[in-house]
C-alpha atoms as a PDB file:
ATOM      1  CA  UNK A   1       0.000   0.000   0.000  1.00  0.00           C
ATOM      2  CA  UNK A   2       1.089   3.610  -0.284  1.00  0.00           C
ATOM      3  CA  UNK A   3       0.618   6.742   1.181  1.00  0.00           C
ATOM      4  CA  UNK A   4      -2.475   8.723   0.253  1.00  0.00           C
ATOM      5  CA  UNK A   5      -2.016  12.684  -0.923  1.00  0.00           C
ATOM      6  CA  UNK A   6      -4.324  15.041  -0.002  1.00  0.00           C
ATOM      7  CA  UNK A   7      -4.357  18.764  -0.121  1.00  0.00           C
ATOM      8  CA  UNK A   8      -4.409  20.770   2.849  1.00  0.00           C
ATOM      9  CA  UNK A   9      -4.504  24.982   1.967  1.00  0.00           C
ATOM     10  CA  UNK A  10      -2.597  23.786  -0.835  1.00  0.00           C
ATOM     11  CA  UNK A  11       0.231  22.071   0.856  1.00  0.00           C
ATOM     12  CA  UNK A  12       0.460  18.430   0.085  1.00  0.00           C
ATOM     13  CA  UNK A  13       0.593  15.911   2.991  1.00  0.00           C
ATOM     14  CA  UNK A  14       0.780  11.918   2.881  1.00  0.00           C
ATOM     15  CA  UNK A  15      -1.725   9.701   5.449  1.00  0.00           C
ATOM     16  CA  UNK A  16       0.557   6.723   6.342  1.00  0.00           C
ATOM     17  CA  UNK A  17      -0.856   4.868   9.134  1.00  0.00           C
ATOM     18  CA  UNK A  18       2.968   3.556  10.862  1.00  0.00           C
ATOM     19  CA  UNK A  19       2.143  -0.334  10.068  1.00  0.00           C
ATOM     20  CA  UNK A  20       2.276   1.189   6.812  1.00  0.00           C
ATOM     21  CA  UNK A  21       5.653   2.731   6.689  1.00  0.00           C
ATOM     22  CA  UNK A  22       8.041   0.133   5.520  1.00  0.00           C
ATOM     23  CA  UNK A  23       6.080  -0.646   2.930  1.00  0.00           C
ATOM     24  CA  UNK A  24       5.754   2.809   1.497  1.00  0.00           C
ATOM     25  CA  UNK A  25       9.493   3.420   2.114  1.00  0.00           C
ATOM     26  CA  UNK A  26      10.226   0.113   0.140  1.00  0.00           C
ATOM     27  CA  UNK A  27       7.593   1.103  -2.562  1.00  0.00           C
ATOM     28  CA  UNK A  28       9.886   4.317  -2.843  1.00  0.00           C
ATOM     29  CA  UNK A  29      13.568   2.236  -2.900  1.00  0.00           C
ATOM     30  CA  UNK A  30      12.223   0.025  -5.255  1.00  0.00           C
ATOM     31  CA  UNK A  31       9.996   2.157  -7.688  1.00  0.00           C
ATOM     32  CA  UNK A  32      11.360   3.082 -10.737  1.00  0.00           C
ATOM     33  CA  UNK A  33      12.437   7.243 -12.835  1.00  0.00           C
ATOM     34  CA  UNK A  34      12.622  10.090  -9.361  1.00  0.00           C
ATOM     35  CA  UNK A  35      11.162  13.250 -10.111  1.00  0.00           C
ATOM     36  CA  UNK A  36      14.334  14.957  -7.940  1.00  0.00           C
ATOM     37  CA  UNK A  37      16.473  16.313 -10.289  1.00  0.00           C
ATOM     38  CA  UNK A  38      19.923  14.946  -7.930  1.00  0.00           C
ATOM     39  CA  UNK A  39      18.124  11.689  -8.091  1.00  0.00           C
ATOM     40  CA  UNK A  40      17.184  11.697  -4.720  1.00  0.00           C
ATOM     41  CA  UNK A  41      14.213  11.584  -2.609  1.00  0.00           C
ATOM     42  CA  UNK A  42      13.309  14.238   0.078  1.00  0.00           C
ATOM     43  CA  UNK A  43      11.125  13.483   3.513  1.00  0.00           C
ATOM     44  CA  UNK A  44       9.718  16.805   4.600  1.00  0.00           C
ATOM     45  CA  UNK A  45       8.359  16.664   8.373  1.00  0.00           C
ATOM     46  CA  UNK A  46       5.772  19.593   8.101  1.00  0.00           C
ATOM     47  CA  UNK A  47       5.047  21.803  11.083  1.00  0.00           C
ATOM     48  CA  UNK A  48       2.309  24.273  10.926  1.00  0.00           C
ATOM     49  CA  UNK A  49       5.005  27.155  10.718  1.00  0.00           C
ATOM     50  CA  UNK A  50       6.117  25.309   7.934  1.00  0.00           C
ATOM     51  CA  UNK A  51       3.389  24.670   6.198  1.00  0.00           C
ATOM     52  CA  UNK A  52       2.389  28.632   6.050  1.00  0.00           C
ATOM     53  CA  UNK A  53       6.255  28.649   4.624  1.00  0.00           C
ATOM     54  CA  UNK A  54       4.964  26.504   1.979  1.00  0.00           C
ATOM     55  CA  UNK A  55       1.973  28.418   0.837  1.00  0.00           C
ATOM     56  CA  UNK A  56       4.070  31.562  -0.319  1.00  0.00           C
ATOM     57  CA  UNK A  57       5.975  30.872  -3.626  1.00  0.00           C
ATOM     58  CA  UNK A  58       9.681  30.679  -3.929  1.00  0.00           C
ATOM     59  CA  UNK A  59      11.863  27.804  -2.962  1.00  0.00           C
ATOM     60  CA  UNK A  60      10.631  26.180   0.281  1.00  0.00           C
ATOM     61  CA  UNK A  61       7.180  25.972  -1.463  1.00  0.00           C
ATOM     62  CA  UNK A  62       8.950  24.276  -4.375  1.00  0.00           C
ATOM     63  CA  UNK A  63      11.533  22.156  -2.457  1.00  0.00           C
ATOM     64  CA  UNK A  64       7.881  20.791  -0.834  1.00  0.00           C
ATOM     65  CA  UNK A  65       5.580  20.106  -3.555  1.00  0.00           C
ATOM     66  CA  UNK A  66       8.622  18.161  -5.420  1.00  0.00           C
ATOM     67  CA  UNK A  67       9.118  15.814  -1.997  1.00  0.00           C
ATOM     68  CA  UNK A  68       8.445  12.388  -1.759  1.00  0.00           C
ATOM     69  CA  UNK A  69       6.938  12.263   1.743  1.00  0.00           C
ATOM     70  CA  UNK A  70       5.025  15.249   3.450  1.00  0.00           C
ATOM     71  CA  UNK A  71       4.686  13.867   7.078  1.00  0.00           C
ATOM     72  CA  UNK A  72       2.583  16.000   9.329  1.00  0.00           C
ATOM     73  CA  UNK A  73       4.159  16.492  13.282  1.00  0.00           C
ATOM     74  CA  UNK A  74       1.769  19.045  13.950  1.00  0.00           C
ATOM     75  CA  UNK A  75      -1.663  18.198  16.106  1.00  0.00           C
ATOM     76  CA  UNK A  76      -2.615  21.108  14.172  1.00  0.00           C
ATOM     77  CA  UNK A  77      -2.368  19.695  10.632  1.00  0.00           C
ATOM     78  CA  UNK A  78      -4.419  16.530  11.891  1.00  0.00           C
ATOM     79  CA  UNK A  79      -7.212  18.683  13.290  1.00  0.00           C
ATOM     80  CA  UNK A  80      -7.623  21.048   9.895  1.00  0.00           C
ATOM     81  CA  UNK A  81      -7.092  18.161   7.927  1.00  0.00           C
ATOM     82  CA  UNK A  82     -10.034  16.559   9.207  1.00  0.00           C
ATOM     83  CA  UNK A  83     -11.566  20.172   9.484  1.00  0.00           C
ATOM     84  CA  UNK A  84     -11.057  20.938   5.918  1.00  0.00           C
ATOM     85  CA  UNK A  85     -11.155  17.126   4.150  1.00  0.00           C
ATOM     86  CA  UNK A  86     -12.787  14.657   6.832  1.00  0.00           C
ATOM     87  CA  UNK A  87      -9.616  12.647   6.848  1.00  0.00           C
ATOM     88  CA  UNK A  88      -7.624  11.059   9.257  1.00  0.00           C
ATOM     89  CA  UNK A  89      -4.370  12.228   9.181  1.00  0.00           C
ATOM     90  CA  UNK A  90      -1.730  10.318  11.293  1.00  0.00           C
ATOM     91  CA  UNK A  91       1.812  12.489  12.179  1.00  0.00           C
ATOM     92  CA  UNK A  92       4.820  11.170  13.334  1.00  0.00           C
ATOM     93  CA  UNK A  93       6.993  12.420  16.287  1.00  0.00           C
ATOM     94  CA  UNK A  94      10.277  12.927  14.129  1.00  0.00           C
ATOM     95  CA  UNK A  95      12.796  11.580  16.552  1.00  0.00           C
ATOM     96  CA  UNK A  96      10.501   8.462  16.360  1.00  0.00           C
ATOM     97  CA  UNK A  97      10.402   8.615  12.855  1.00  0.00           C
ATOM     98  CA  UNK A  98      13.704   9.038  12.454  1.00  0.00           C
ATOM     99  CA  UNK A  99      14.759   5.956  14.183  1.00  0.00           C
ATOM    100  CA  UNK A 100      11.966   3.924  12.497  1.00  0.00           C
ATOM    101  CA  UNK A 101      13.597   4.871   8.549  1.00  0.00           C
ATOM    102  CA  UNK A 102      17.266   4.034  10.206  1.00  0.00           C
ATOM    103  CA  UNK A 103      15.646   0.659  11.187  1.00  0.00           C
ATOM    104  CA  UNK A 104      14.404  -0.070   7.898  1.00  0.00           C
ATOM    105  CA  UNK A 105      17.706   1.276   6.008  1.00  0.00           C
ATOM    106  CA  UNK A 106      19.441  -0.799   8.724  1.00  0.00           C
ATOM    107  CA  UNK A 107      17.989  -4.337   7.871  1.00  0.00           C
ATOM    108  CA  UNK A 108      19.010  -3.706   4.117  1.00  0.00           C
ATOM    109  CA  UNK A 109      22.459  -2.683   5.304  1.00  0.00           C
ATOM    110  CA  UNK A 110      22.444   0.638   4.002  1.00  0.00           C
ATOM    111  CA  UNK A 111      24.142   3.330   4.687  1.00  0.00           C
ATOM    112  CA  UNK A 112      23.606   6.952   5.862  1.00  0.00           C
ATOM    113  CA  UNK A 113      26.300  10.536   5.422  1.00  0.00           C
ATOM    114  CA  UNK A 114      25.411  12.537   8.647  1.00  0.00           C
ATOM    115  CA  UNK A 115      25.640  16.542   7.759  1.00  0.00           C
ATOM    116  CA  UNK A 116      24.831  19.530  10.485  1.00  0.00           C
ATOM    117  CA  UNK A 117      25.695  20.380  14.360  1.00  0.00           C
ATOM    118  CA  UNK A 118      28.725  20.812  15.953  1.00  0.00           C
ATOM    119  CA  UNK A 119      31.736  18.758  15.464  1.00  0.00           C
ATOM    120  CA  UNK A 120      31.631  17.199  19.035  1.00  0.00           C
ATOM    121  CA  UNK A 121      27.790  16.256  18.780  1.00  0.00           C
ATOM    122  CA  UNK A 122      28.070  15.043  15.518  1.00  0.00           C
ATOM    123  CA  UNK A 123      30.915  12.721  16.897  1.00  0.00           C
ATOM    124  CA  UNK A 124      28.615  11.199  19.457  1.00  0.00           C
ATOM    125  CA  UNK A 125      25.714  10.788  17.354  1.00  0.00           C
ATOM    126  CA  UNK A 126      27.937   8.683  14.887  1.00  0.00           C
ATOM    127  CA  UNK A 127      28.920   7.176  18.606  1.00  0.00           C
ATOM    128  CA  UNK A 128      25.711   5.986  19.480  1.00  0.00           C
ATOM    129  CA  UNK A 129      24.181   5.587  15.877  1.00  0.00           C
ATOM    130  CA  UNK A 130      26.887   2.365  15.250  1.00  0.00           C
ATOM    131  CA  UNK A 131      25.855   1.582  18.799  1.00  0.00           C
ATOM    132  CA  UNK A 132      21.941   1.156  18.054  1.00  0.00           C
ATOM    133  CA  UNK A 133      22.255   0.339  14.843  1.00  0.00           C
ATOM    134  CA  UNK A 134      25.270  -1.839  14.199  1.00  0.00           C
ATOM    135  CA  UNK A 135      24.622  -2.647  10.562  1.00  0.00           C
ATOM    136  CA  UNK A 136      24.147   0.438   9.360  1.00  0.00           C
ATOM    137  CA  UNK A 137      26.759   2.106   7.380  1.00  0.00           C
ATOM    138  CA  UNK A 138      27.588   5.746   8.359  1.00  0.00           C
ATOM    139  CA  UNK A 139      29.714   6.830   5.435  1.00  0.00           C
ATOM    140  CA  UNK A 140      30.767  10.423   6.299  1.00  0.00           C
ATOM    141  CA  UNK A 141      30.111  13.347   8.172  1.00  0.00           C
ATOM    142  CA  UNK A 142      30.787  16.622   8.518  1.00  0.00           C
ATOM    143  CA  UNK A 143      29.102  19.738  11.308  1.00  0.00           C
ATOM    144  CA  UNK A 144      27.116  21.982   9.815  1.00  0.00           C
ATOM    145  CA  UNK A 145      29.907  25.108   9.752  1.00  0.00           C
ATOM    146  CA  UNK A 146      30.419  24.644   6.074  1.00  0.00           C
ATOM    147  CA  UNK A 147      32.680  27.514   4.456  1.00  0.00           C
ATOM    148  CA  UNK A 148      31.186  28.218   0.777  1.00  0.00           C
ATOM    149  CA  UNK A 149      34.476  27.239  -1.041  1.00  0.00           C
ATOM    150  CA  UNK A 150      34.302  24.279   0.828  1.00  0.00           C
ATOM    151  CA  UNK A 151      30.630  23.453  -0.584  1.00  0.00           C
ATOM    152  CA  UNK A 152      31.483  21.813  -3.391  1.00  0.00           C
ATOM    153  CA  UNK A 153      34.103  19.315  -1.825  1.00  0.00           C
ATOM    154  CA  UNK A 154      31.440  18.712   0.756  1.00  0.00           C
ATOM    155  CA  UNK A 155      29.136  17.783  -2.078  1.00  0.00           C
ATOM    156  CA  UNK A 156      31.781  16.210  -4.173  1.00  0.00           C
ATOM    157  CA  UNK A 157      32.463  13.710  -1.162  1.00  0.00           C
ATOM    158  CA  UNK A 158      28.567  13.061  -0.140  1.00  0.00           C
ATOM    159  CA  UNK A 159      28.037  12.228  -4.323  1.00  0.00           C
ATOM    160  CA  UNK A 160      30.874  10.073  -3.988  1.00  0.00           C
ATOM    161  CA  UNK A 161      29.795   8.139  -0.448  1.00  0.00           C
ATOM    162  CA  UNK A 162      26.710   7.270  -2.377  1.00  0.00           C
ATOM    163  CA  UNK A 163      24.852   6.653   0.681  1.00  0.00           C
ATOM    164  CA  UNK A 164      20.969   5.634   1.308  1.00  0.00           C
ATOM    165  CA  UNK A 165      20.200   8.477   3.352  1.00  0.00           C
ATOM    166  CA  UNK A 166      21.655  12.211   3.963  1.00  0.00           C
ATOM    167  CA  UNK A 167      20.633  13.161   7.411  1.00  0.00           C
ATOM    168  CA  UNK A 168      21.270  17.046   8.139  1.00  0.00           C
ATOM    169  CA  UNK A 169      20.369  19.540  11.265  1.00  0.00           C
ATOM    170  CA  UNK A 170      20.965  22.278  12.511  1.00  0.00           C
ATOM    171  CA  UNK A 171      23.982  24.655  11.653  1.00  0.00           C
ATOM    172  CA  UNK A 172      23.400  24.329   7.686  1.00  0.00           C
ATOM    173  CA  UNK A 173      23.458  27.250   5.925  1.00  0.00           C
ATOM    174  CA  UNK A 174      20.012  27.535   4.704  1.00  0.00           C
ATOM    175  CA  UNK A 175      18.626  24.272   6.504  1.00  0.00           C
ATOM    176  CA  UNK A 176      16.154  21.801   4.128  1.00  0.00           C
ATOM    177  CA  UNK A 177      17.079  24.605   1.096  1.00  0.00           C
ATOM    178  CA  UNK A 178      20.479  23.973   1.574  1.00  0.00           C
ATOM    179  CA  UNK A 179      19.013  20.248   0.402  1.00  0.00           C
ATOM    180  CA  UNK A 180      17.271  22.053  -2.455  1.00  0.00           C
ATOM    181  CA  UNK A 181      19.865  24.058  -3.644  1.00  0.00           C
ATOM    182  CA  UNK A 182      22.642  21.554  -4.024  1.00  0.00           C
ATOM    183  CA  UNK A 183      20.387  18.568  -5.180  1.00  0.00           C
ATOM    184  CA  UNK A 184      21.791  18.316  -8.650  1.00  0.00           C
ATOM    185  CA  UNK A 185      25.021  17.655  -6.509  1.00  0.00           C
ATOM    186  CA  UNK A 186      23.916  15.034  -4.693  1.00  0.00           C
ATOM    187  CA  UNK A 187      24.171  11.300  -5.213  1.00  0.00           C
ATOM    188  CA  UNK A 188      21.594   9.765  -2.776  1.00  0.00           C
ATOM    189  CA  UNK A 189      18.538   7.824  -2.000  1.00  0.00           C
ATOM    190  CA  UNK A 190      16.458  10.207   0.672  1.00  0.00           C
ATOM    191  CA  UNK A 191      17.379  13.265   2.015  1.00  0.00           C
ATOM    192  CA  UNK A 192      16.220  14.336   5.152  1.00  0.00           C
ATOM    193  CA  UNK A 193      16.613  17.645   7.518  1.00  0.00           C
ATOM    194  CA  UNK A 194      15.206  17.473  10.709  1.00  0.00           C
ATOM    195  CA  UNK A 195      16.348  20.270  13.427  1.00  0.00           C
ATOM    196  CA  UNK A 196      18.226  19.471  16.392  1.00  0.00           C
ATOM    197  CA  UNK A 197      18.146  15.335  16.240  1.00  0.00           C
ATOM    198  CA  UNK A 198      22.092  15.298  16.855  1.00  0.00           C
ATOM    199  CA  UNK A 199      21.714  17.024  19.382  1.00  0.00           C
ATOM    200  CA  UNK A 200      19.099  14.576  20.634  1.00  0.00           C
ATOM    201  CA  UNK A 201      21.314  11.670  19.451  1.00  0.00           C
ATOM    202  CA  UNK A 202      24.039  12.837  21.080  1.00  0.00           C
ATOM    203  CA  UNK A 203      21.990  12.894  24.733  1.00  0.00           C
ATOM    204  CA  UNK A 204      23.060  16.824  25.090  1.00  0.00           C
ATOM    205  CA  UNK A 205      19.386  17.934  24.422  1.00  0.00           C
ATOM    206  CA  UNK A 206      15.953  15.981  25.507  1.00  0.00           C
ATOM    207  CA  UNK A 207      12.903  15.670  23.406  1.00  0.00           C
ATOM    208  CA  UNK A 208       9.320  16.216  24.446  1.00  0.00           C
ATOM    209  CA  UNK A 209       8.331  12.581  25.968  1.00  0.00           C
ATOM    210  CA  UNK A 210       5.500  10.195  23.909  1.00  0.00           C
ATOM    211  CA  UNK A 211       3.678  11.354  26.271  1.00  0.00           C
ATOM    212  CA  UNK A 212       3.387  15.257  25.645  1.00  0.00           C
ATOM    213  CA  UNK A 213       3.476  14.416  22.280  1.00  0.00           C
ATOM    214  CA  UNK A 214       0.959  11.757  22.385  1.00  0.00           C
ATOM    215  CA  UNK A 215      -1.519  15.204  23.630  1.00  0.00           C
ATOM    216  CA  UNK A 216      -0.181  17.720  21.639  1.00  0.00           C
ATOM    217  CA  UNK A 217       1.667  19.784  23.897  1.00  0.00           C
ATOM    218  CA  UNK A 218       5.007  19.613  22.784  1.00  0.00           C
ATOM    219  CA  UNK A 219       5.039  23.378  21.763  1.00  0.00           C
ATOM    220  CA  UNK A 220       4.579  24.232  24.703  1.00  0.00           C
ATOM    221  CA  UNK A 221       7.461  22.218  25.838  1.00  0.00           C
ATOM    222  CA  UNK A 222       9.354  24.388  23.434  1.00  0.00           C
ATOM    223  CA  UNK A 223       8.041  27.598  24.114  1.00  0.00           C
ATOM    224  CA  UNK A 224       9.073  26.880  28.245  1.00  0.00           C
ATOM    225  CA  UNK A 225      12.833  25.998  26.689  1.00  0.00           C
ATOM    226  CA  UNK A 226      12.275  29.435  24.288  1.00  0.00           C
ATOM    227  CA  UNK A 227       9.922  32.137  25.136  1.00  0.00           C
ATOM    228  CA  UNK A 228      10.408  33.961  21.977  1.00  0.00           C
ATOM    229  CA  UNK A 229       8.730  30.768  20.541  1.00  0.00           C
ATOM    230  CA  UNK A 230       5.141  32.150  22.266  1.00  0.00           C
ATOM    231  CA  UNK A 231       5.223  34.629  19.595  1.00  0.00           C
ATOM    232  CA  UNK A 232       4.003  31.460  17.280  1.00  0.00           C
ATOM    233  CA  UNK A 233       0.531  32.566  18.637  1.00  0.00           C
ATOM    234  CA  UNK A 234      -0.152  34.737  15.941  1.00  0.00           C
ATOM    235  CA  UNK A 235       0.550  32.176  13.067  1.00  0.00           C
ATOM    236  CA  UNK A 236      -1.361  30.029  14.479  1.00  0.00           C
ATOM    237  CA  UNK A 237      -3.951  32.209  14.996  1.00  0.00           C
ATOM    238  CA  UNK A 238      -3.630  33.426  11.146  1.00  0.00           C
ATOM    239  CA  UNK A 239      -3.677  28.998  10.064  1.00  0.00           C
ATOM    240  CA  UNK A 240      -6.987  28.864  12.035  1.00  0.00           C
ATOM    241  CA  UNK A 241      -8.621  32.130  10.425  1.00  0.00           C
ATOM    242  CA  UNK A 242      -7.344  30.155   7.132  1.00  0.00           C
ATOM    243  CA  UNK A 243      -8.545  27.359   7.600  1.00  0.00           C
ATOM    244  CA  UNK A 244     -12.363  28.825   8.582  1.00  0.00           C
ATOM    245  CA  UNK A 245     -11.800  30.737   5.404  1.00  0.00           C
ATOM    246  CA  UNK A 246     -11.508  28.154   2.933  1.00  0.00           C
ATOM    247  CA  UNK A 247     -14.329  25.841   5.184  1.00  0.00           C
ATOM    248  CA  UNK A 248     -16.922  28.926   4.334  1.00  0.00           C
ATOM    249  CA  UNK A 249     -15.658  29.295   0.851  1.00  0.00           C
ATOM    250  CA  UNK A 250     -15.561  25.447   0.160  1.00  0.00           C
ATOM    251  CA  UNK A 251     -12.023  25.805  -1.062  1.00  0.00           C
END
């Protein structure tokens, strides 16, 4: 089975119920032409911020229409999907998710190039990933201070690794766009850029527990850690007024 598309204020997302996952993630190893230009497939975990990113045109919009998987981490994207569309709408915790792709790529022995973060966490994640996952092949690394005549040897070496996965954080210049920008350049399978997970790897930062997740409260988990992050309120308030909007003007 695969994941089903829908359309929500027209950002894509994918419903994959998580019994569902390895098979969609095979369906995508094994299925045949990309439409990523590097021949590579992205994984976007969508936020709400995000997806009122991806509503404006220019490249984030772009770099998320052309992806592969739009997973939803927001309680906020299940609750106007099902506002808007009447569907169900599962998201994914992405340090879970994370460790559920790694566990697939793992039993096929693949191999992953770990890019972002500082050069001390990024040592420990690489640490701990060989620790967890024993068969998996971490192929290179590098933090995420990259100097821009040092782009294209960075590039150069991540075509070269070839490997199943690019995981990057924090500390790239330009975050997912970075992605976007060099994917021509890029010799990979998925590509995925998820925040601060080597920091979470590396045990220096915690996540919000299943638990707060599980309810939906993990912003506020974040906005306790950063209180500038309470000025969310009014984009949030503004994907609400949106989402009325297009319910009244069956959109």
């Amino acid at each position: 089975m695969g994941a089903e598309r829908i359309m929500l204020l027209k950002v894509p997302l994918d419903i994959v119920a998580p019994e569902e996952l390895p098979d969609v993630i095979n369906n995508l190893i094994s299925s045949k032409g990309n439409p990523q230009p590097g021949g590579g497939r992205d994984i976007v975990l969508l936020s709400v911020w995000d997806l009122l990113r991806a509503r404006r045109k220019g490249e984030y919009r772009k770099y998320v229409m052309g992806a592969s998987l739009v997973l939803p981490i927001s309680m906020s994207l299940v609750s106007g999907a099902r506002f808007l569309t009447g569907k169900k709408v599962i998201r994914y915790m992405p340090f879970n998710f994370v460790i559920s792709l790694l566990t697939l790529l793992e039993r096929r022995e693949d191999s992953v190039f770990l890019l972002g973060g500082k050069s001390h966490i990024l040592k420990k994640t690489e640490k701990n990933l060989h620790t967890t996952f024993p068969r998996l092949k971490i192929v290179g690394r590098h933090s995420g201070v990259i100097r821009k005549q040092d782009e294209g040897v960075i590039t150069e070496a991540i075509r070269k690794a070839s490997p199943a996965l690019l995981l990057a954080g924090k500390g790239v210049r330009g975050e997912e766009l970075w992605i976007a920008r060099n994917s021509n350049r890029l010799n990979t399978l998925f590509r995925l850029w998820c925040s601060d997970l080597f920091e979470v790897f590396a045990e220096s930062r915690r996540r919000p527990s299943d638990t707060v997740f599980n309810l939906g409260l993990e912003s506020l988990y974040f906005c306790f850690r950063n209180p500038f992050k309470f000025l969310r309120i009014f984009p949030y308030l503004r994907y609400k007024l949106l989402l009325l909007f297009y319910r009244m003007s069956g959109s």
